[in-house]
C-alpha atoms as a PDB file:
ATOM      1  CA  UNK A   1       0.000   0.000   0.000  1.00  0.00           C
ATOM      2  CA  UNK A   2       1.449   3.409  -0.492  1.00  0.00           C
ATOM      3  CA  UNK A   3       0.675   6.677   0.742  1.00  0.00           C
ATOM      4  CA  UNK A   4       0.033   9.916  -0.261  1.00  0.00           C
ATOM      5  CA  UNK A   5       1.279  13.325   1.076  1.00  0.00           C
ATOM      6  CA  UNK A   6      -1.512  13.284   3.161  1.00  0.00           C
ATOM      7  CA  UNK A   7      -0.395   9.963   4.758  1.00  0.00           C
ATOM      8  CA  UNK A   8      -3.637   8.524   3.374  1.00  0.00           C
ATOM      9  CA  UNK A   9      -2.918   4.794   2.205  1.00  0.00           C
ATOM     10  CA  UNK A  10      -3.837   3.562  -1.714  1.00  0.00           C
ATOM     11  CA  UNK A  11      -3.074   0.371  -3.452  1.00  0.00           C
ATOM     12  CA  UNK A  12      -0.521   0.236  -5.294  1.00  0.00           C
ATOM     13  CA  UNK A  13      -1.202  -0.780  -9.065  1.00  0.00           C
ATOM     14  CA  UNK A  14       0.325  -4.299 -10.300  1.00  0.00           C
ATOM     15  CA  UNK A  15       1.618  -4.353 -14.052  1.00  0.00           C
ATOM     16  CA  UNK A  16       0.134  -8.199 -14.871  1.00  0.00           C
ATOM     17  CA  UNK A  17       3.448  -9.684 -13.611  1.00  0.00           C
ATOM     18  CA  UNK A  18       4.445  -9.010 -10.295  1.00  0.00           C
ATOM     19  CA  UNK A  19       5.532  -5.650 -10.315  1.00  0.00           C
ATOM     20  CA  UNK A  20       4.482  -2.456  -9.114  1.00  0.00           C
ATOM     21  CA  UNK A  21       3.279   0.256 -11.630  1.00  0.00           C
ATOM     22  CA  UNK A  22       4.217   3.870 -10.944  1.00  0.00           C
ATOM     23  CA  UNK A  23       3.962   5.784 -13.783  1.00  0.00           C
ATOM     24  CA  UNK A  24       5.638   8.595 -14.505  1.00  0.00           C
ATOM     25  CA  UNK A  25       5.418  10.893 -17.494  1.00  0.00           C
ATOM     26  CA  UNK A  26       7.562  13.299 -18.459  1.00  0.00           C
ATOM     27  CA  UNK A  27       6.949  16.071 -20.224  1.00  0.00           C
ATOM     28  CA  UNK A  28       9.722  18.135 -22.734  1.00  0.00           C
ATOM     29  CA  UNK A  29       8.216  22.105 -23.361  1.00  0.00           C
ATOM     30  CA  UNK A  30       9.186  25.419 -23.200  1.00  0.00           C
ATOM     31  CA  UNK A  31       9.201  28.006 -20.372  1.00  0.00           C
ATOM     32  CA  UNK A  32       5.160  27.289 -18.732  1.00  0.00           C
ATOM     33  CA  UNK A  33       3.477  29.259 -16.473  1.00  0.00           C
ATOM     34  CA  UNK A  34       3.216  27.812 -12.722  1.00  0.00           C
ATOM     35  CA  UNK A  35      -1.034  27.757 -13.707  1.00  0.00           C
ATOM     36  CA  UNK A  36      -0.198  25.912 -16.874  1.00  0.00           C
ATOM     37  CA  UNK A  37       1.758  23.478 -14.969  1.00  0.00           C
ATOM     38  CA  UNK A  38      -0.949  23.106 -12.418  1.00  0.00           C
ATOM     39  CA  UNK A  39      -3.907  22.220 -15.259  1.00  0.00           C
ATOM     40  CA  UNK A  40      -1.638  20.120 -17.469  1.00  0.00           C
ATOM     41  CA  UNK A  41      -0.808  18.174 -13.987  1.00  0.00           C
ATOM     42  CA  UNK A  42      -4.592  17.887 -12.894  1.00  0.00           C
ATOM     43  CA  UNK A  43      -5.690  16.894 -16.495  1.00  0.00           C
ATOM     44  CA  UNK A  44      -3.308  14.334 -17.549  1.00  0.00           C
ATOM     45  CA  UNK A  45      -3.344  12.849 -14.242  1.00  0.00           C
ATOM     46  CA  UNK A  46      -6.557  12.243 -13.785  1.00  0.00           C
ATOM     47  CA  UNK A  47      -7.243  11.226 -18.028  1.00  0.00           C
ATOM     48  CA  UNK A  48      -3.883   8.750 -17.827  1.00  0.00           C
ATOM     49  CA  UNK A  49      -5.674   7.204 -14.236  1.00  0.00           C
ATOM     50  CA  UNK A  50      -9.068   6.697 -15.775  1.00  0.00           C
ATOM     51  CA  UNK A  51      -7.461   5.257 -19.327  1.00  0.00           C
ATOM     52  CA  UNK A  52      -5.116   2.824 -17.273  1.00  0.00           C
ATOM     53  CA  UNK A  53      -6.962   2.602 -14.087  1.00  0.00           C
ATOM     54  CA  UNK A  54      -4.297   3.330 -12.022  1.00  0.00           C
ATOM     55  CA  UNK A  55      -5.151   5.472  -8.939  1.00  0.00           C
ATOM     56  CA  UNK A  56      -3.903   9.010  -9.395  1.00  0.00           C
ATOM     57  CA  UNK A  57      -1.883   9.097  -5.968  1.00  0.00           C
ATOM     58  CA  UNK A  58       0.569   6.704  -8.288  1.00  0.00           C
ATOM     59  CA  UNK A  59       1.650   9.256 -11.401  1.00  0.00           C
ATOM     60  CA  UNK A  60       4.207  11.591 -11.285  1.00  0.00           C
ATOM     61  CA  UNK A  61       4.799  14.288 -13.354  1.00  0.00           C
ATOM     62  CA  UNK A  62       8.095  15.947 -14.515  1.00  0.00           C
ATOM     63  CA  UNK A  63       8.668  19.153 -16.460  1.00  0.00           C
ATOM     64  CA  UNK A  64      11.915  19.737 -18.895  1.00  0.00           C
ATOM     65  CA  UNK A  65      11.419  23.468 -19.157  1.00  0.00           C
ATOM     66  CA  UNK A  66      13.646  24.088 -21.946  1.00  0.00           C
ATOM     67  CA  UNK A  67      14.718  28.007 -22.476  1.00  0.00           C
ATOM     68  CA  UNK A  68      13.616  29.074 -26.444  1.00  0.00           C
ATOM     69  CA  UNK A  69      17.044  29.844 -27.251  1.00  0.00           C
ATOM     70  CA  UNK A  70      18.270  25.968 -26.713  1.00  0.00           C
ATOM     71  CA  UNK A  71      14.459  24.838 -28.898  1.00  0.00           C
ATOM     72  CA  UNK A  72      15.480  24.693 -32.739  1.00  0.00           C
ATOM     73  CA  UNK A  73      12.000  24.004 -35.257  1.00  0.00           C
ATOM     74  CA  UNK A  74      12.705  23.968 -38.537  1.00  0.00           C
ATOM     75  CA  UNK A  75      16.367  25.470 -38.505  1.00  0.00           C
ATOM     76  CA  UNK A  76      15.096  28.479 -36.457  1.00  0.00           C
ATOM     77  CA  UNK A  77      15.686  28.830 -32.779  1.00  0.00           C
ATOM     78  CA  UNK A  78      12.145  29.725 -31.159  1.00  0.00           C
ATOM     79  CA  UNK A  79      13.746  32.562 -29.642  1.00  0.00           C
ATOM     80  CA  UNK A  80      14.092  34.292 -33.048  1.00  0.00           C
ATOM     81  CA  UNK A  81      10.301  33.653 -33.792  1.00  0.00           C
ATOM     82  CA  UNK A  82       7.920  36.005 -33.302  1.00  0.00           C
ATOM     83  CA  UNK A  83       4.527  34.853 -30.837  1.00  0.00           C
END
């Protein structure tokens, strides 16, 4: 059983053979707002739980902020485009 950061116990998921799933997705962007951050946490937490039916307690979540002058699209840095 694990716990949340409320102490509050859940069961853990199983992945079919023995082992304990704990997802964790990771996501590669540039610079996001701490609000962004906060809905795209919330929403693909609780879509990825529902679709794999893993409790939400399990995910985690990791942000790659990447700075627009080290993101190249297209042989153009984003920091030369224009938003």
């Amino acid at each position: 059983m694990g716990k949340d950061e409320f102490g509050r116990g859940f069961p853990l998921a199983r992945d079919g053979i023995g082992g304990l799933n704990m997802p964790v997705i990771t996501i590669e962007t540039t610079e996001l707002t701490k609000e962004q951050k906060s809905r795209i946490v919330d929403l693909f937490t609780r879509n990825a739980s529902e679709i794999t039916g893993i409790p939400e307690q399990a995910f985690t979540i990791i942000f790659h902020e990447i700075p627009r002058e080290n993101f190249g699209v297209g042989r153009v840095l984003l920091s030369e485009i224009k938003d």
